[in-house]
Protein backbone atom coordinates (compact mmCIF):
# COMPACT_ATOMS: atom_id res chain seq x y z
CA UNK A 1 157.48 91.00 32.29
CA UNK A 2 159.00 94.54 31.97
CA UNK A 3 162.16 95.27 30.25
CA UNK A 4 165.07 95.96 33.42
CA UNK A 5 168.34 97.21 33.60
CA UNK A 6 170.20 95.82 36.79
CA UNK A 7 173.21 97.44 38.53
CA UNK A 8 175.34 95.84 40.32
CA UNK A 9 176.68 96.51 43.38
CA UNK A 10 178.20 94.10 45.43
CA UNK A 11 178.43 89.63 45.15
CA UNK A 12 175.45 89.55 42.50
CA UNK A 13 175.17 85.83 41.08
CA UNK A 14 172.74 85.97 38.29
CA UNK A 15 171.02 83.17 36.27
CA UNK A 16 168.72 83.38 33.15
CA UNK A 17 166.45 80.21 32.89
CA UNK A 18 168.11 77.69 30.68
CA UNK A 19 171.46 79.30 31.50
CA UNK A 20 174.16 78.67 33.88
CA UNK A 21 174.50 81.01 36.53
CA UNK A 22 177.33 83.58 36.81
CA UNK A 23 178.63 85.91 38.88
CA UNK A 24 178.10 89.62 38.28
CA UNK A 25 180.78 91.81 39.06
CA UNK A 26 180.23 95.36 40.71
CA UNK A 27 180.14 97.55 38.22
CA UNK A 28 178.75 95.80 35.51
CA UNK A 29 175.03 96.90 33.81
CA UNK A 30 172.50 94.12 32.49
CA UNK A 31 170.06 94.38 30.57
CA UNK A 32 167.26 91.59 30.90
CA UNK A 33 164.05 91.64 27.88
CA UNK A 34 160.87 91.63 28.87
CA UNK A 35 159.55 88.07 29.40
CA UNK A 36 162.73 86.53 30.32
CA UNK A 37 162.90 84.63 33.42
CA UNK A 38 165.49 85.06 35.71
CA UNK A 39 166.87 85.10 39.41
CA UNK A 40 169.57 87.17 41.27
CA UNK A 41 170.79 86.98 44.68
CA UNK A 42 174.17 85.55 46.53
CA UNK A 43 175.26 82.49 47.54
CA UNK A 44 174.92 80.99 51.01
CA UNK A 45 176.13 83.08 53.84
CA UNK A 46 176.82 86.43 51.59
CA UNK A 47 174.90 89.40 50.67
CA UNK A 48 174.30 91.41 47.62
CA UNK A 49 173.77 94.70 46.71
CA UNK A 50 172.00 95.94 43.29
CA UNK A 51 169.84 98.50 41.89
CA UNK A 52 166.91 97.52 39.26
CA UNK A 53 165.06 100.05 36.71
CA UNK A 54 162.10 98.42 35.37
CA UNK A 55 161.19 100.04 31.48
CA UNK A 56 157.70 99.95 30.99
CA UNK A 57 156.11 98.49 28.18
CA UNK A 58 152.98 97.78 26.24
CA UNK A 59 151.54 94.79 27.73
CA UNK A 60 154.12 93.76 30.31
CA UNK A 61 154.16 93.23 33.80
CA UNK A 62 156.35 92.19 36.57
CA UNK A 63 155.40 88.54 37.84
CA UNK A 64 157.53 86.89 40.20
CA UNK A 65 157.98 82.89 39.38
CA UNK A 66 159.14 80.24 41.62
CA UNK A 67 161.86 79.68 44.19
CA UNK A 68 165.04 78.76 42.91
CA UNK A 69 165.46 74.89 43.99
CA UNK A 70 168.47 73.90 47.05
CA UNK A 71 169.94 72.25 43.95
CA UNK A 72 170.32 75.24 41.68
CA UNK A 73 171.17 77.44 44.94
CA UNK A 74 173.53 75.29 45.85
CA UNK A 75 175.86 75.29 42.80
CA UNK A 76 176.58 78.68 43.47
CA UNK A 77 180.67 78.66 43.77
C-alpha cells in the first residue's frame, strides 16, 4: 500500500488494524505508512467528509481489504 496523508473534514472515525478506533477531528492531518491497514468512515446515520493524498512509492500499491464487521462498526460511539 502507498504512503497517505488524510484530511479531515467533517465526523471522520478512523481505525488502524489492531487499534481501537477513534474519532478524527476536522482539522486534524494523518499520516498512515505504506502497508498499514486501516478503515475510515462515520458511524451509523452520519456522514464524513475527508480528503486523501496517496505518496507513491517503490513497490506499493493501493489494495482495498475487507469490510469492516457489524461488530467493529457498531462500537462506533
Amino acid at each position: 500500500m502507498n504512503n497517505k496523508k488524510e484530511f479531515v473534514k467533517e465526523n471522520v472515525f478512523g481505525l488502524e488494524e489492531g487499534k481501537e478506533a477513534a474519532l478524527l477531528k476536522p482539522g486534524s492531518i494523518i499520516t498512515i505508512p505504506a502497508n498499514v491497514k486501516h478503515w475510515h468512515g462515520a458511524k451509523k446515520d452520519s456522514w464524513f467528509s475527508h480528503i486523501a493524498i496517496e505518496v507513491p512509492g517503490e513497490n506499493t500499491s493501493n489494495e482495498w481489504c475487507q469490510p469492516v464487521s457489524d461488530e467493529e462498526y457498531n462500537k462506533l460511539n
